[in-house]
C-alpha atoms as a PDB file:
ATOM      1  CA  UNK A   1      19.442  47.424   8.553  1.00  0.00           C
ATOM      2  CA  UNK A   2      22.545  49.331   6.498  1.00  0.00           C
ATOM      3  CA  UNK A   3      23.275  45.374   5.983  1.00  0.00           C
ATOM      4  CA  UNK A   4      20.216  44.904   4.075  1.00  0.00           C
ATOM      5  CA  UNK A   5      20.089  48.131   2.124  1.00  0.00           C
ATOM      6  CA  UNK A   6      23.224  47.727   0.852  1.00  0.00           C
ATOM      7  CA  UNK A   7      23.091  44.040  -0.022  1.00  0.00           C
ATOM      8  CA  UNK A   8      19.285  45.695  -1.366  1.00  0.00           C
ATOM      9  CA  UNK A   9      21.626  47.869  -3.674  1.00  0.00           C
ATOM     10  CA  UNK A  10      24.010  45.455  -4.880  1.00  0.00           C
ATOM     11  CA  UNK A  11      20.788  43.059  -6.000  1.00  0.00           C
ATOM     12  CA  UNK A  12      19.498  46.005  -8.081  1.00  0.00           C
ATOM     13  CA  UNK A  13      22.865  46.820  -9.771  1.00  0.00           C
ATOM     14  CA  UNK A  14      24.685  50.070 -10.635  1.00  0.00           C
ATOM     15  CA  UNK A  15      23.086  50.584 -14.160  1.00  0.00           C
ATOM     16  CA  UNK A  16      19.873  50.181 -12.815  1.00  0.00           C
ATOM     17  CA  UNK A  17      19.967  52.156 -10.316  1.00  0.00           C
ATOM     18  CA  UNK A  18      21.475  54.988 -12.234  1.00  0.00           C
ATOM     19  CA  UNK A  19      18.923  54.608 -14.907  1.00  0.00           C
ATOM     20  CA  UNK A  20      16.449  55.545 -12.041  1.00  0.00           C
ATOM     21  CA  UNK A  21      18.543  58.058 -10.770  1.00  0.00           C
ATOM     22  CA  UNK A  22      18.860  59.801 -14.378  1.00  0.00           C
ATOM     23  CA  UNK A  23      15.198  59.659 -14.453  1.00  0.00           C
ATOM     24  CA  UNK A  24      14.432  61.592 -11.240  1.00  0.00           C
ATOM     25  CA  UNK A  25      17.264  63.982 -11.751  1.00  0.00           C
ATOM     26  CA  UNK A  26      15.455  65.309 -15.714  1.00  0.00           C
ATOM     27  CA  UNK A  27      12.068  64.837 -13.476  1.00  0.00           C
ATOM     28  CA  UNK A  28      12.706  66.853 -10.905  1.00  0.00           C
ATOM     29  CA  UNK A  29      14.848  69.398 -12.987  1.00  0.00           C
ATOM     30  CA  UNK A  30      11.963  70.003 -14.952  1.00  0.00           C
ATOM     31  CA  UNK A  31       9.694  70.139 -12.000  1.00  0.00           C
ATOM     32  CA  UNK A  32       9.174  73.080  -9.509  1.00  0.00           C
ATOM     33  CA  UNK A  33      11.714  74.222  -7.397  1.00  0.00           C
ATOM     34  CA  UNK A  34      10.176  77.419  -6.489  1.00  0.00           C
ATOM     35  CA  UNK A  35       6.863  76.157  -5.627  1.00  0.00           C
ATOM     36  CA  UNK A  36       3.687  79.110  -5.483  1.00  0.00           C
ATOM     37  CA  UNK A  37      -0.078  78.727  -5.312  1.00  0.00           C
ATOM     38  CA  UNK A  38      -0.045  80.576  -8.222  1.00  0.00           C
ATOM     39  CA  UNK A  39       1.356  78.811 -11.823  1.00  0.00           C
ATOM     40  CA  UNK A  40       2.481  81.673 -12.955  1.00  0.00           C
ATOM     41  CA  UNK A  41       5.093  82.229 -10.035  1.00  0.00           C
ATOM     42  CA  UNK A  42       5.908  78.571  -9.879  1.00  0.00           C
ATOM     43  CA  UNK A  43       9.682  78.193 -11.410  1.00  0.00           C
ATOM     44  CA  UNK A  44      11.190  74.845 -12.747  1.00  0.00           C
ATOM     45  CA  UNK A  45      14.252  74.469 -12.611  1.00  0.00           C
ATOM     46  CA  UNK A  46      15.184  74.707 -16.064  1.00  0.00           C
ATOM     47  CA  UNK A  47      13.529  78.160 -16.208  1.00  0.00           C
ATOM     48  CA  UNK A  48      16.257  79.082 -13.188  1.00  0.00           C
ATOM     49  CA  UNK A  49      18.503  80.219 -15.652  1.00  0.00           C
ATOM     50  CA  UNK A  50      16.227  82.714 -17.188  1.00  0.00           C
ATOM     51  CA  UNK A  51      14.422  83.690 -14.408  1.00  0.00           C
ATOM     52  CA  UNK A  52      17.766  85.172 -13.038  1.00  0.00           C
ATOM     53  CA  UNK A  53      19.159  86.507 -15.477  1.00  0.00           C
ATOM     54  CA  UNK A  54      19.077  90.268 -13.998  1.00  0.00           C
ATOM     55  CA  UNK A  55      19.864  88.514 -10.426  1.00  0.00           C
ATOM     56  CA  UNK A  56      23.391  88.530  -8.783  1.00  0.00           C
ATOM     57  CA  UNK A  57      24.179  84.599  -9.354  1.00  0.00           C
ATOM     58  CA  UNK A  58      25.562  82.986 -11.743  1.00  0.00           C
ATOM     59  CA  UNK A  59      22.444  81.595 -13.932  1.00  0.00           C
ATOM     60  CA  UNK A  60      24.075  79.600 -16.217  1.00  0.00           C
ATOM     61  CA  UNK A  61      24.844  76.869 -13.099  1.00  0.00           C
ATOM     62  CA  UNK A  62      21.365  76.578 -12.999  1.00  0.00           C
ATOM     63  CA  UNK A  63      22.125  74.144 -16.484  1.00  0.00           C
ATOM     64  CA  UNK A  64      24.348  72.106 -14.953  1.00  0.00           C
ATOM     65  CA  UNK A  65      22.066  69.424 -13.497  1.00  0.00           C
ATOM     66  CA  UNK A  66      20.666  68.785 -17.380  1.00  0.00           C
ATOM     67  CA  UNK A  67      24.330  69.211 -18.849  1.00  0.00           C
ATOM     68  CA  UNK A  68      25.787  66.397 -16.047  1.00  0.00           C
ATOM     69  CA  UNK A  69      22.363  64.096 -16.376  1.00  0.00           C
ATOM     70  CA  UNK A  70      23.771  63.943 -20.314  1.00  0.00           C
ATOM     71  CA  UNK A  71      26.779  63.433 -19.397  1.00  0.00           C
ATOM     72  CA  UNK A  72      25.696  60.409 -17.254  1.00  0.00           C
ATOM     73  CA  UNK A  73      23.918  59.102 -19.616  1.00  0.00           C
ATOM     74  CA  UNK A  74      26.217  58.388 -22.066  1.00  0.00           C
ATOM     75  CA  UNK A  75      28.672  57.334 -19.601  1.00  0.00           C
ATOM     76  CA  UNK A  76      26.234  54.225 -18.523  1.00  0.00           C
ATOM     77  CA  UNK A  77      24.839  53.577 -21.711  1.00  0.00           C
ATOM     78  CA  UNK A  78      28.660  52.655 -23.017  1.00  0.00           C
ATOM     79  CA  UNK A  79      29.568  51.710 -19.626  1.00  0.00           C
ATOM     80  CA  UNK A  80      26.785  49.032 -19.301  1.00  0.00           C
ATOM     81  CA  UNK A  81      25.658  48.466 -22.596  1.00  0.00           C
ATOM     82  CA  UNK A  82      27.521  45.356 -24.609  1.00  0.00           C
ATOM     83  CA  UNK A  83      25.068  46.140 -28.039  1.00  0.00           C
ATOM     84  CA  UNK A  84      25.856  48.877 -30.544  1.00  0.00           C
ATOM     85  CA  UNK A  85      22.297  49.585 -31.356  1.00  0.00           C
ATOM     86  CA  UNK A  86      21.215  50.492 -27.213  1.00  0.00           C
ATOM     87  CA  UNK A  87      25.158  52.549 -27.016  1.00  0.00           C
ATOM     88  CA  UNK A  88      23.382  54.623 -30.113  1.00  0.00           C
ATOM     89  CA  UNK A  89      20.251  55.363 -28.906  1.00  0.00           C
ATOM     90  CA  UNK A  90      21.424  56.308 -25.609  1.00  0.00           C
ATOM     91  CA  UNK A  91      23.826  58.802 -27.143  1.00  0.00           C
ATOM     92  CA  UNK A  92      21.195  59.831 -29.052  1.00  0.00           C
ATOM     93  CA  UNK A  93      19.185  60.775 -25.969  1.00  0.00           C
ATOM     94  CA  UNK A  94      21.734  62.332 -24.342  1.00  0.00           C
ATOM     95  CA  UNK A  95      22.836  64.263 -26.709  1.00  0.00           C
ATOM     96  CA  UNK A  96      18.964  65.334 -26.938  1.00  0.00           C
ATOM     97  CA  UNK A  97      18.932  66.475 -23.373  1.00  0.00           C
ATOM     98  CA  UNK A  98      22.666  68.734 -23.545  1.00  0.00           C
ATOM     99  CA  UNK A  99      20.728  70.693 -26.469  1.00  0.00           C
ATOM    100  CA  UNK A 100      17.888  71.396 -24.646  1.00  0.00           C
ATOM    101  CA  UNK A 101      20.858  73.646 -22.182  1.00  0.00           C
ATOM    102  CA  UNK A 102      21.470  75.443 -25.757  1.00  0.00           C
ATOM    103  CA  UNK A 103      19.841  78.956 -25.542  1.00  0.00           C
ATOM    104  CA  UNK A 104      16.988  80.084 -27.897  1.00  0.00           C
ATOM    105  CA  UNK A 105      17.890  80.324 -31.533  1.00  0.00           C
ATOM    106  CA  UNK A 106      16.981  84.191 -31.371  1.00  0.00           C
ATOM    107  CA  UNK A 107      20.142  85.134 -28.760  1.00  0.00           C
ATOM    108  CA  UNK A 108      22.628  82.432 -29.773  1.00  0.00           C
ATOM    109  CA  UNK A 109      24.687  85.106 -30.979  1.00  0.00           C
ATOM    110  CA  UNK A 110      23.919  87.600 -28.545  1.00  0.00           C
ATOM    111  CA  UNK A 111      27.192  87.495 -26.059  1.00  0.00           C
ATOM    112  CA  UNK A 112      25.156  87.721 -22.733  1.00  0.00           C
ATOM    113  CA  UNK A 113      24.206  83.770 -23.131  1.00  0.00           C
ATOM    114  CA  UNK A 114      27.780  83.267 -24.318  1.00  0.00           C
ATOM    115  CA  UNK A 115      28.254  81.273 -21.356  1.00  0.00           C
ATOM    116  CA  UNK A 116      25.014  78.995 -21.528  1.00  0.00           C
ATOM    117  CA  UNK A 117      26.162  78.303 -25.242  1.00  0.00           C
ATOM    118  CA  UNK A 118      29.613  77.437 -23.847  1.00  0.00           C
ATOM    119  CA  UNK A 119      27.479  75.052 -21.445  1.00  0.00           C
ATOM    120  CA  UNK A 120      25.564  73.175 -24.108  1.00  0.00           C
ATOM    121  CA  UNK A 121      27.918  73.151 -26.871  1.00  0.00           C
ATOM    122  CA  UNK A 122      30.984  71.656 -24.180  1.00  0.00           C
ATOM    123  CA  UNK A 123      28.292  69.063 -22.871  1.00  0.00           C
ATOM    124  CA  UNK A 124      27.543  68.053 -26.272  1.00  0.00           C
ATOM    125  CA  UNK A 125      31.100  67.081 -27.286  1.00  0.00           C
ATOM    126  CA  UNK A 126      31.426  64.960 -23.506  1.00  0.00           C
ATOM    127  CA  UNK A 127      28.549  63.070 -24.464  1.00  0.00           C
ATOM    128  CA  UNK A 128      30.171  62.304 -28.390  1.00  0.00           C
ATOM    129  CA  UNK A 129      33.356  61.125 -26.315  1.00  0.00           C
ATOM    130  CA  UNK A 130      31.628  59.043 -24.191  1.00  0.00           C
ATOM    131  CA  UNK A 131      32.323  55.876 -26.385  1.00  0.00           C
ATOM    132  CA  UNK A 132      35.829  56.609 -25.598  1.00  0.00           C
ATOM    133  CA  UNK A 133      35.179  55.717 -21.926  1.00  0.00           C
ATOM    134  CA  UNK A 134      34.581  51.664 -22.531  1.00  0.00           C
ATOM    135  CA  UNK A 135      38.569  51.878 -22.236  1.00  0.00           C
ATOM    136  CA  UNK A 136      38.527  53.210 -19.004  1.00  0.00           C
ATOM    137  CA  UNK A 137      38.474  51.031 -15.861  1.00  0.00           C
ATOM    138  CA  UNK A 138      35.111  50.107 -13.749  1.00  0.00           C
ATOM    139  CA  UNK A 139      37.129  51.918 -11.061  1.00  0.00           C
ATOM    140  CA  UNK A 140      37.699  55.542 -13.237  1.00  0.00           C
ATOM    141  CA  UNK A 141      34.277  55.294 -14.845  1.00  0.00           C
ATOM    142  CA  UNK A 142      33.027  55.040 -11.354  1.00  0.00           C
ATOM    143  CA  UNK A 143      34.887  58.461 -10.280  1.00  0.00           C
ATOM    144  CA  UNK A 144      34.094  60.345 -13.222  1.00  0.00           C
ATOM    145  CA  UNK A 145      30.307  59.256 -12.359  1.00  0.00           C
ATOM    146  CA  UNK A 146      30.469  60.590  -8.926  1.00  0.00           C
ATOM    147  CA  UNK A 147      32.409  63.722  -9.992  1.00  0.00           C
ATOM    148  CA  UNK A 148      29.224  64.526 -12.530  1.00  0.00           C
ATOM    149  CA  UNK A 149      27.277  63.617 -10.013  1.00  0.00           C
ATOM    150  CA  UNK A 150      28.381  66.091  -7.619  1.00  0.00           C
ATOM    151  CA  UNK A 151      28.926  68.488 -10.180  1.00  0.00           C
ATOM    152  CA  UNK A 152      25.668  68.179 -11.622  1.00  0.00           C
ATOM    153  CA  UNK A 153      23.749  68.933  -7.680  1.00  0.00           C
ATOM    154  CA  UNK A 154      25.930  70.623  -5.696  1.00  0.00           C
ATOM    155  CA  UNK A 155      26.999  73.692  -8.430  1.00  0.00           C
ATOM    156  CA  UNK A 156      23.113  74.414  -9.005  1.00  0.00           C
ATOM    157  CA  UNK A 157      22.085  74.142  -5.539  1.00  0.00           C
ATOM    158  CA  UNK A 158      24.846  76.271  -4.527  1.00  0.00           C
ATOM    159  CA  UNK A 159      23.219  78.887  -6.056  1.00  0.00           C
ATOM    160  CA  UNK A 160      19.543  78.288  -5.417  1.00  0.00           C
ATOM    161  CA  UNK A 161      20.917  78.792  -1.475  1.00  0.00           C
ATOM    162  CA  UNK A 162      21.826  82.422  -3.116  1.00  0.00           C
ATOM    163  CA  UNK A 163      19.158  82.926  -4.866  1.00  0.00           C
ATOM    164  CA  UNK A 164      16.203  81.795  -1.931  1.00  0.00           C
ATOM    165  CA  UNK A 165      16.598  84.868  -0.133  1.00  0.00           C
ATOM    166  CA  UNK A 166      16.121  87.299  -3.025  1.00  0.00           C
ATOM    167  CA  UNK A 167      13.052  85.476  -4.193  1.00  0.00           C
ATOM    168  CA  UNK A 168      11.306  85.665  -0.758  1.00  0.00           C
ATOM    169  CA  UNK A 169      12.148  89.364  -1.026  1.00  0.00           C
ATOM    170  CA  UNK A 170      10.707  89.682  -4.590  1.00  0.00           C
ATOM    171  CA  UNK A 171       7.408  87.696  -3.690  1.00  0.00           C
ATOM    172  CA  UNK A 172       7.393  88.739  -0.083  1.00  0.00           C
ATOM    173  CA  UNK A 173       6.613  85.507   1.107  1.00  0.00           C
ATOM    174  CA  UNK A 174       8.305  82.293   2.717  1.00  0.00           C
ATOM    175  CA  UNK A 175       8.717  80.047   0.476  1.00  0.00           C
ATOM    176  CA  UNK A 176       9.785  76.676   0.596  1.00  0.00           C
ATOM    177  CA  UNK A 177      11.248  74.046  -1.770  1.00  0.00           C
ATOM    178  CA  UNK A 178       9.283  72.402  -4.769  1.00  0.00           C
ATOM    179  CA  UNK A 179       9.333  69.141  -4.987  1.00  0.00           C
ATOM    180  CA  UNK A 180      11.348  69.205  -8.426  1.00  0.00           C
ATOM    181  CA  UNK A 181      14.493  70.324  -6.282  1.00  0.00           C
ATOM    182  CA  UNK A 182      13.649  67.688  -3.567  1.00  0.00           C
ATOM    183  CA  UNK A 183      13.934  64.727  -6.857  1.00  0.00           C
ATOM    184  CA  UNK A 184      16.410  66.170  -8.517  1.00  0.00           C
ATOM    185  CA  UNK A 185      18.541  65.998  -5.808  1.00  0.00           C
ATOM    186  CA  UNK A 186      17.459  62.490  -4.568  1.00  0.00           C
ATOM    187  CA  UNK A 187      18.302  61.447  -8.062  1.00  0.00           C
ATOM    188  CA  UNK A 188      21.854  62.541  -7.566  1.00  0.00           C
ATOM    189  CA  UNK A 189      22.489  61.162  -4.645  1.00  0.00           C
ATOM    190  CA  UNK A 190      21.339  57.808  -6.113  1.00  0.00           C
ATOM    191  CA  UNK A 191      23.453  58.553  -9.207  1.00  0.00           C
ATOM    192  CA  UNK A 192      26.528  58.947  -6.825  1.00  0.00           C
ATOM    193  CA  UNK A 193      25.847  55.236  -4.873  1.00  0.00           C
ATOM    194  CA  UNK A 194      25.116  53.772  -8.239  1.00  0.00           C
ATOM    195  CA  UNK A 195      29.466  54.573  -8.616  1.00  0.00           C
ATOM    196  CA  UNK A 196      30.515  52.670  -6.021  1.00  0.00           C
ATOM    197  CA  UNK A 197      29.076  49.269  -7.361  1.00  0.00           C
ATOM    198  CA  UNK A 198      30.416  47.148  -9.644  1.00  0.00           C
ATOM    199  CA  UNK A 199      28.795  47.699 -12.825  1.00  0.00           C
ATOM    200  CA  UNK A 200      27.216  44.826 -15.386  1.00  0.00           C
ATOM    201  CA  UNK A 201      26.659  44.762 -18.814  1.00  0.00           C
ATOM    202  CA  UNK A 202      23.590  44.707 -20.750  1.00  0.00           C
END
């Protein structure tokens, strides 16, 4: 059985599966992960970081899944892609999705989401370096995946396990986890296998 699935994985290739994995990780980011009956208690997780603003965690982590899935994406479009005109518009896109971490025009200036500016602005100028990484090895490009990778789930879900018990005290009710969290992080994980095979260009 592990046999097949990994033979399974190999067949689908690295880029391929990470392009899924990118996928479910901006899905499910953008997707519940406090789920309520009612919309208007329902969080995504890209309204984490505002929603906790006045909460004692550290909010801005909350950006790191869309900063990393940026990242990623520029990694394996240059990684993968042999053409200059798919390298482009995947850079495009990804720099797309480390502006949307940027906060609103209004407080850009206003030093309380210094650190979320920090955020967007820093994953902005990874994903303009990314061409540099076709000189890497398969073998580094593969560990600076999985390091994003990790970075990207574990830092926001770190606080999320903080931050559960204070929202179950502010609505006063169990609560358990949206299914945006749940895709997010299965998107990850297959972001992190996608770095252990050898990876093909397109």
């Amino acid at each position: 059985m592990i046999a097949d699935c990994i033979a399974m994985f190999k067949w689908i290739g690295d880029f391929r599966l990470r392009l899924v994995g990118l996928v479910l990780v901006v899905v499910g980011y953008f997707g519940p992960w406090i789920p309520h009956k009612a919309v208007a208690l329902t969080v995504t997780g890209f309204e984490l970081a505002e929603f906790t603003k006045s909460m004692p965690v550290t909010n801005e982590l909350f950006l790191t899944p869309l900063v990393a899935a940026a990242i990623l994406l520029g990694l394996s479009v240059h990684g993968a892609a042999g053409r200059l005109p798919v390298r482009l518009i995947g850079t495009a896109f990804a720099a797309l999705l480390a502006l949307g971490a940027l906060p609103p025009y209004e407080y850009i200036r206003d030093p309380q989401y210094r650190p979320q500016l920090i955020l967007a602005v820093g994953g902005l100028l990874l994903v303009l370096l990314t061409p540099l990484t076709r000189r890497l090895s398969r073998r580094a490009q593969g560990i600076l995946v999985a390091i994003l990778a990790l970075a990207g789930a574990v830092l926001a879900l770190w606080q999320f396990i903080l931050l559960r018990p204070l929202v179950v005290t502010l609505y006063n009710a169990p609560i358990g986890l949206g299914w945006g969290l749940i895709v997010c992080a299965v998107g990850f994980v297959l972001i992190l296998l996608s770095s252990a095979l050898p990876q093909r260009e397109i």
